[in-house]
C-alpha atoms as a PDB file:
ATOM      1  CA  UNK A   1      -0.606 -68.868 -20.437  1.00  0.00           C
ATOM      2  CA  UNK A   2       1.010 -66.472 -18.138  1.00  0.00           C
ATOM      3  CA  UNK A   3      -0.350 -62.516 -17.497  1.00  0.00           C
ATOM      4  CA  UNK A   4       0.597 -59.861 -15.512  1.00  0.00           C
ATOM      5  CA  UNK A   5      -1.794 -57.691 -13.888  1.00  0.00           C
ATOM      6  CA  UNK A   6      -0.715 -54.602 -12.170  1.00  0.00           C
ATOM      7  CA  UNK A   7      -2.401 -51.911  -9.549  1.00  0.00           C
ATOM      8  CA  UNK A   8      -1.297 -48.946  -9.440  1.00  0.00           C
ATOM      9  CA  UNK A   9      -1.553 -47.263  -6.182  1.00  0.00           C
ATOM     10  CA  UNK A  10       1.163 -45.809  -3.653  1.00  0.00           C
ATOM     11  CA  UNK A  11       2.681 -47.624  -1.070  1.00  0.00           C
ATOM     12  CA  UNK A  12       2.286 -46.426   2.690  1.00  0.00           C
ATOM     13  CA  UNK A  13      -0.004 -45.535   5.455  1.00  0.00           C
ATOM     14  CA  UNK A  14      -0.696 -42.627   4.370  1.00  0.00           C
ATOM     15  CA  UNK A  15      -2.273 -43.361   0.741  1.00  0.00           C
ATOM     16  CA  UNK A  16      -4.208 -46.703   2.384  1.00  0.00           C
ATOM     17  CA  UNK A  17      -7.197 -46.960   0.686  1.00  0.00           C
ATOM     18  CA  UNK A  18      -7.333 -43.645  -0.957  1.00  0.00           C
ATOM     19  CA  UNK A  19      -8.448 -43.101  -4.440  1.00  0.00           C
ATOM     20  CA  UNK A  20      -5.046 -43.477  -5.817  1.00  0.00           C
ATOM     21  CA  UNK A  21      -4.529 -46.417  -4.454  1.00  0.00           C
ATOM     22  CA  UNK A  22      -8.228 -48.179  -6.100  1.00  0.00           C
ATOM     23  CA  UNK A  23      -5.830 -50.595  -8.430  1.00  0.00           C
ATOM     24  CA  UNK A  24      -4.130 -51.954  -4.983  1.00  0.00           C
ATOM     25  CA  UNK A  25      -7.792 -52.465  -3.566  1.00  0.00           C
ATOM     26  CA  UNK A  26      -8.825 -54.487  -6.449  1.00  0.00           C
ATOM     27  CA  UNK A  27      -5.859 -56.768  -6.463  1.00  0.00           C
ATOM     28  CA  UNK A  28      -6.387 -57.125  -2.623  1.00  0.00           C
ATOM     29  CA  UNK A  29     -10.097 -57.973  -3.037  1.00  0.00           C
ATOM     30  CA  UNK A  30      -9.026 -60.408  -6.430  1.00  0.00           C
ATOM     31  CA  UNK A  31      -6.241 -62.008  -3.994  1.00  0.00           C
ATOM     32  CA  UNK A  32      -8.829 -62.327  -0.793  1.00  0.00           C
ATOM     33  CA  UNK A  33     -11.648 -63.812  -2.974  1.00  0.00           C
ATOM     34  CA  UNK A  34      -9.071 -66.320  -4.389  1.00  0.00           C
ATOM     35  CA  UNK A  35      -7.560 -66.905  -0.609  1.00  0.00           C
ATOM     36  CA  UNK A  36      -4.031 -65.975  -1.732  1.00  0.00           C
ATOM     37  CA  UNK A  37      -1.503 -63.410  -0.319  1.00  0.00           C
ATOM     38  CA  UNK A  38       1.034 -60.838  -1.748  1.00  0.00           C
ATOM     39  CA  UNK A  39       4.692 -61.471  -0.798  1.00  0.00           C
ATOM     40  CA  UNK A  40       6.836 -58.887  -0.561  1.00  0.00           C
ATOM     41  CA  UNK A  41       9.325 -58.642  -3.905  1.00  0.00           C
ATOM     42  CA  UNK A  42      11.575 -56.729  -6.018  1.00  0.00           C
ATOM     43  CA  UNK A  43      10.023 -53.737  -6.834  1.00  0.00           C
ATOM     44  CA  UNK A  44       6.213 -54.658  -5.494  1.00  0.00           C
ATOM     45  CA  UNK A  45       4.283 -57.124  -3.366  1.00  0.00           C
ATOM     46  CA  UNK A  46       3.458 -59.834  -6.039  1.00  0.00           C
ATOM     47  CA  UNK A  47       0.469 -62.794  -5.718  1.00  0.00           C
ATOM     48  CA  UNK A  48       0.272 -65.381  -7.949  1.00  0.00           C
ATOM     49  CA  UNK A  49      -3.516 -67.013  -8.871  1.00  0.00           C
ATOM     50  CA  UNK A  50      -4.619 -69.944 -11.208  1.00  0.00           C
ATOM     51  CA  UNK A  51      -7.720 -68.960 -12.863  1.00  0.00           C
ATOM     52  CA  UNK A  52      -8.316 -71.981 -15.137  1.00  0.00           C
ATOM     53  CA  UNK A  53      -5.575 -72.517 -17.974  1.00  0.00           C
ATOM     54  CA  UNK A  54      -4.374 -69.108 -16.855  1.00  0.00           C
ATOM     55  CA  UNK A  55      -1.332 -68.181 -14.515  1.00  0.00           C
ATOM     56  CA  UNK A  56      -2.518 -64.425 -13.208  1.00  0.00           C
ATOM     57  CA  UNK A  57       0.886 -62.902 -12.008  1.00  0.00           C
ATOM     58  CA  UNK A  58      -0.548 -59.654  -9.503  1.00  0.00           C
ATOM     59  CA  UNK A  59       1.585 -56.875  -9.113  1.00  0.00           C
ATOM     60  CA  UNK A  60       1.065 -53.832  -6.748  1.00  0.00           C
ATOM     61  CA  UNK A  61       4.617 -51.560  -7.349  1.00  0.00           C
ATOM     62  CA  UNK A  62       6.393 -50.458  -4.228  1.00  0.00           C
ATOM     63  CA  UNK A  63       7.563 -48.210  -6.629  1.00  0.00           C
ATOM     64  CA  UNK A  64       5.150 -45.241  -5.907  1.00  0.00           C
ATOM     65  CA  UNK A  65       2.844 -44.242  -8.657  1.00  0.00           C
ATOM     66  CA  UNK A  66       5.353 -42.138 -10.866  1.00  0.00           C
ATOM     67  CA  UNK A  67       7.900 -45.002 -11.159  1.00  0.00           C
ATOM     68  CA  UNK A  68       5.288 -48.076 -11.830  1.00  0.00           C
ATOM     69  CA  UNK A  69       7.149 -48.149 -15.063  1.00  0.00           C
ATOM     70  CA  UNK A  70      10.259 -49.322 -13.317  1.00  0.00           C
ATOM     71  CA  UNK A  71       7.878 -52.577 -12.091  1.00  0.00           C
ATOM     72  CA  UNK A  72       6.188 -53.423 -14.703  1.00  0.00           C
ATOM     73  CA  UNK A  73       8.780 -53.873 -16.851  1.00  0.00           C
ATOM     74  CA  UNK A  74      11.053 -55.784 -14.665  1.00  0.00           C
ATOM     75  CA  UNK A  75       8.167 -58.226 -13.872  1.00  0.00           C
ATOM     76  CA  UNK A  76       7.366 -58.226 -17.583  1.00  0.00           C
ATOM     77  CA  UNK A  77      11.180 -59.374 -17.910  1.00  0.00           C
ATOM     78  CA  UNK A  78      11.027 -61.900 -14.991  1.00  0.00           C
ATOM     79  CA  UNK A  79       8.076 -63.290 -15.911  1.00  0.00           C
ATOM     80  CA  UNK A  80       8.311 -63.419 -19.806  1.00  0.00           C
ATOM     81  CA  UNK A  81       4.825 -61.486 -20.169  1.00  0.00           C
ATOM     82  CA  UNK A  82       4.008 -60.151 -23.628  1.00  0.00           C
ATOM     83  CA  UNK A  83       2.197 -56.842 -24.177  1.00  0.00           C
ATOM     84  CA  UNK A  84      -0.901 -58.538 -24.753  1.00  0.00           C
ATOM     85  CA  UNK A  85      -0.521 -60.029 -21.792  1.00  0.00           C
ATOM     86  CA  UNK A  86      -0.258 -57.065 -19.864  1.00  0.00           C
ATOM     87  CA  UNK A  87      -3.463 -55.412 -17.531  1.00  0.00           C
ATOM     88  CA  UNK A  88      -2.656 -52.061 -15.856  1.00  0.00           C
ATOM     89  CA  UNK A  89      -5.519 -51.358 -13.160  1.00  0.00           C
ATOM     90  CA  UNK A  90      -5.611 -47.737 -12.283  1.00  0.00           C
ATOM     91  CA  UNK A  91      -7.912 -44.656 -11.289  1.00  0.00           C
ATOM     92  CA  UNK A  92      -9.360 -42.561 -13.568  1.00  0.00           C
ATOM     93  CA  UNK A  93     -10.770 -38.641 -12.900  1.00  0.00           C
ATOM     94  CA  UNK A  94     -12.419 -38.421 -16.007  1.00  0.00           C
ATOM     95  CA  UNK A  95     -14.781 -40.860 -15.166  1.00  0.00           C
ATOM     96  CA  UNK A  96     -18.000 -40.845 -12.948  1.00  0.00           C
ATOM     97  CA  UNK A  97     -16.916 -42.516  -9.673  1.00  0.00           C
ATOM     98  CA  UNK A  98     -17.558 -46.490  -9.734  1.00  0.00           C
ATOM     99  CA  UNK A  99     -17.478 -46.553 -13.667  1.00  0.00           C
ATOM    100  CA  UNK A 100     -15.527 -49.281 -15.314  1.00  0.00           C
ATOM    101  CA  UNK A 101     -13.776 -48.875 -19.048  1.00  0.00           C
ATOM    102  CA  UNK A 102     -11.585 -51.441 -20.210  1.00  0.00           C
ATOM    103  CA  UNK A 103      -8.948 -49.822 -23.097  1.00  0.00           C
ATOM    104  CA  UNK A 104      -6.388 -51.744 -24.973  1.00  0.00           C
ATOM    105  CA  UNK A 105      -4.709 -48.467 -25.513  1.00  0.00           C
ATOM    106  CA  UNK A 106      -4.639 -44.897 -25.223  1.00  0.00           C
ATOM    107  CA  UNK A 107      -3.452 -41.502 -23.586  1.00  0.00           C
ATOM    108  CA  UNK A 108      -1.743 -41.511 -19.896  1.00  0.00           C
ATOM    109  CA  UNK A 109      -4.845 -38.844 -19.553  1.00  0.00           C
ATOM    110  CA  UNK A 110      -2.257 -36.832 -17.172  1.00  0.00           C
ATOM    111  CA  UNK A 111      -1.673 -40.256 -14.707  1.00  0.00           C
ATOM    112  CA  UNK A 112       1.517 -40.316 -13.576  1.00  0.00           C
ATOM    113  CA  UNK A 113       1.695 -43.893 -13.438  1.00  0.00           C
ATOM    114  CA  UNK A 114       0.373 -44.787 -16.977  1.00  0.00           C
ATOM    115  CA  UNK A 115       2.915 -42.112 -18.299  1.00  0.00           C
ATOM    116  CA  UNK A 116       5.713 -43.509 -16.771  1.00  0.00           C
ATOM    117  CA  UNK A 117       4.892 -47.081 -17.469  1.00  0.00           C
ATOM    118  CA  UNK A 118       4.307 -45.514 -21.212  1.00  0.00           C
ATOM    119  CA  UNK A 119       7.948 -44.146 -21.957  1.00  0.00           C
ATOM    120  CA  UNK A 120       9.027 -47.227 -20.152  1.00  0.00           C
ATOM    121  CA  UNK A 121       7.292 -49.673 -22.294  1.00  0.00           C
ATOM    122  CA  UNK A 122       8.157 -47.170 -25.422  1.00  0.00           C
ATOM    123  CA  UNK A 123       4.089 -48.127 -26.359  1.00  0.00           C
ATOM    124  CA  UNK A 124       0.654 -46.808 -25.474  1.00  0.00           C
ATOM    125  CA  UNK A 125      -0.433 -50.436 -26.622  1.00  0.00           C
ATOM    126  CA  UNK A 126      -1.146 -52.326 -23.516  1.00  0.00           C
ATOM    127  CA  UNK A 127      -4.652 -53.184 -21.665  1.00  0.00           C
ATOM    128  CA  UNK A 128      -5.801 -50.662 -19.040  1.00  0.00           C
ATOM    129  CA  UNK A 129      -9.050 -51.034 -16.862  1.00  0.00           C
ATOM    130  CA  UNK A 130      -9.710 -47.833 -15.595  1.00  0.00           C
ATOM    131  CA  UNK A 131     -11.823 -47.254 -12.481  1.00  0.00           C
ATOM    132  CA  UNK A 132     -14.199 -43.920 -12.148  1.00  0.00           C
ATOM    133  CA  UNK A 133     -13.135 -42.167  -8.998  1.00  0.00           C
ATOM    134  CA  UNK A 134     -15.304 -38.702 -10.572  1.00  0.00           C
ATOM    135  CA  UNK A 135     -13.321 -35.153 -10.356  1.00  0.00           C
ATOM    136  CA  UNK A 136     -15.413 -33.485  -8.070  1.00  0.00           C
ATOM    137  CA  UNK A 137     -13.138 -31.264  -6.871  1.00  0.00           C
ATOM    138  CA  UNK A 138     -12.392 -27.004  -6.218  1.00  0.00           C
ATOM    139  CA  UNK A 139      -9.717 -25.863  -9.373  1.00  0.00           C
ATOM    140  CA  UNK A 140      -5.930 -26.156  -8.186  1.00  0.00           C
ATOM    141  CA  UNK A 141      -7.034 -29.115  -5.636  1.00  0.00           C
ATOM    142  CA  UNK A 142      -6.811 -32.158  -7.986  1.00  0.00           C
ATOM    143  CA  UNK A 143      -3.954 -33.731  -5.995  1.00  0.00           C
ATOM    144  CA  UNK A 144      -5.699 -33.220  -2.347  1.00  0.00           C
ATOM    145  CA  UNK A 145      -8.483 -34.922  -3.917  1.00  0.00           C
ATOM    146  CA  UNK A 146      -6.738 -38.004  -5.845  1.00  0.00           C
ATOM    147  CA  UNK A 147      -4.713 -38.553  -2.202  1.00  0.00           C
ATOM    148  CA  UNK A 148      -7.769 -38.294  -0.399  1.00  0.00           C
ATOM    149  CA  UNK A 149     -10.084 -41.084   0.812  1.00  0.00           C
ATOM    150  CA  UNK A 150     -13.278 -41.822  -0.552  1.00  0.00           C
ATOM    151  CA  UNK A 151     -16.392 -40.323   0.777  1.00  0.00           C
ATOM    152  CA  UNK A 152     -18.551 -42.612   2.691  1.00  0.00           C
ATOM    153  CA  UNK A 153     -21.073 -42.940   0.520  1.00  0.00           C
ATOM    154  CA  UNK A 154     -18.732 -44.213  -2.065  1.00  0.00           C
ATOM    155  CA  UNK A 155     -17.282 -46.343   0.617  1.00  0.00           C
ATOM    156  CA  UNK A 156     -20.766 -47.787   1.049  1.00  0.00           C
ATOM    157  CA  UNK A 157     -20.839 -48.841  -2.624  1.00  0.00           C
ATOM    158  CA  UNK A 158     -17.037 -49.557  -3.311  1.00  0.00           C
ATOM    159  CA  UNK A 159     -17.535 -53.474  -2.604  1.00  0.00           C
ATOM    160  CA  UNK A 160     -20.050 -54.007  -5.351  1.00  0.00           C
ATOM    161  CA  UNK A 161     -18.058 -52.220  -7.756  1.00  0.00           C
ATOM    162  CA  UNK A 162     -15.158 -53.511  -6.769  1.00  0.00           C
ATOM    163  CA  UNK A 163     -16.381 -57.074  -7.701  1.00  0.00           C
ATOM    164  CA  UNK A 164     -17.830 -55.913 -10.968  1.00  0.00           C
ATOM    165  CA  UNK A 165     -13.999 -54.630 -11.828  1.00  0.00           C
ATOM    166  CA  UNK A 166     -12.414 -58.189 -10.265  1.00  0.00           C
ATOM    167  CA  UNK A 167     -15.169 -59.707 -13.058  1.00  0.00           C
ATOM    168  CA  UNK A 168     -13.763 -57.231 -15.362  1.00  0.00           C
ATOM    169  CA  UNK A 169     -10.274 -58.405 -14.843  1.00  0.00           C
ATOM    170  CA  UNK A 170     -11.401 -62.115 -15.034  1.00  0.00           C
ATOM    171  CA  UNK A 171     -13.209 -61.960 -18.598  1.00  0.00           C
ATOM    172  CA  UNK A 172     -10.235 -59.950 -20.139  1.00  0.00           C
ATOM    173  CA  UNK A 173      -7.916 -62.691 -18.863  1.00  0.00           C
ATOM    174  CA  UNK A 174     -10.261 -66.058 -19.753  1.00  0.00           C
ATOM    175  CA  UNK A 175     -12.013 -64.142 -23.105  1.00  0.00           C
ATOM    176  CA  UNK A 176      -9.800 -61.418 -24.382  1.00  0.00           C
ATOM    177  CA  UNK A 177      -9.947 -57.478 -24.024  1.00  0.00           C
ATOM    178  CA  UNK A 178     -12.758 -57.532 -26.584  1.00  0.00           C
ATOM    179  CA  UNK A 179     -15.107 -59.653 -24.410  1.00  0.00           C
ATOM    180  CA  UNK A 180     -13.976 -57.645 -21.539  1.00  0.00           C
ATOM    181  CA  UNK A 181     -14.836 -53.983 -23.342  1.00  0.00           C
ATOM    182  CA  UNK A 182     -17.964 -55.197 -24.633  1.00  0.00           C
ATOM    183  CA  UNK A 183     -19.291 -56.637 -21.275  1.00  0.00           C
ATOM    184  CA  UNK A 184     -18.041 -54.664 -18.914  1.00  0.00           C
ATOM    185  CA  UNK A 185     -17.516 -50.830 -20.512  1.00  0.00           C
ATOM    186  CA  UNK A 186     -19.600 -48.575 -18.325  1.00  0.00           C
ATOM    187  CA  UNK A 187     -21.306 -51.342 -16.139  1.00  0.00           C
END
């Protein structure tokens, strides 16, 4: 069995490590932990890992965030990936920082890059684990904050949540999206 999993982040100096960019940190942790490396693609930097009887295609877009639609479709394509099949890693205002929810549908909730990837797809039916960056931020400054870094206190603890999202990512690819929401929803 073959399944893509994408993170969403923006490609660039500039957005390294910033919250935006907290779907290309998980892949990069997944891929480091697993001692493989992205290779540079059409449309993304792509890494492919074994995990058992499954074939985990990873996808970070070069796309920038408001054209990961363009991506994930093409590597859906390439790769013959059903929507089942399909993880979308991304960050998540709405949500405390560090919180995990795993969705097997749902809103864009005003991200740029589930809403493109949405009118791409023509479906809101596809896996999503969303990752808490919190919205603590002044009115009118939501996009200084989402392009800013982390602050270091939530650098301190990004590691351990970080791994609890890579074990997120593993259970809904060896037990299902169910298995995955029921263990790892709010962890």
């Amino acid at each position: 069995m073959k399944k893509l999993i994408v993170g969403l982040g923006n490609i660039g100096a500039e957005y390294h490590e910033t919250r935006h960019n907290i779907g290309f940190m998980i892949l990069d942790a997944l891929a480091a932990a697993s001692n493989i490396v992205f290779k540079s693609e059409r449309y993304g930097s792509v890494a492919t890992l074994r995990l058992k009887n499954q074939q985990l295609v990873l996808l970070k877009p070069s796309t920038y965030m408001n054209l990961s639609g363009d991506a994930v479709r093409y590597w859906m394509l390439k790769e013959k990936v059903e929507l089942l099949d399909l993880l979308v890693v991304n960050d998540d205002l709405a949500l405390p920082f560090g919180t995990i929810r795993m969705k097997g549908k749902g809103s864009d909730g005003g991200h740029n890059g589930l809403k493109h990837i949405t009118q791409l797809l023509g479906t809101q039916n596809f896996s999503r684990l969303r990752f808490g960056i919190g919205g603590e931020f002044p009115q009118g400054l939501q996009v200084d904050y989402v392009l800013g870094h982390f602050l270091p206190e939530e650098r301190e603890a990004l590691p351990e949540r970080i791994a609890v999202a890579i074990d997120a990512v593993k259970a809904w690819a060896l037990s299902g999206l169910d298995f995955a929401m029921c263990n790892y929803n709010n962890k």
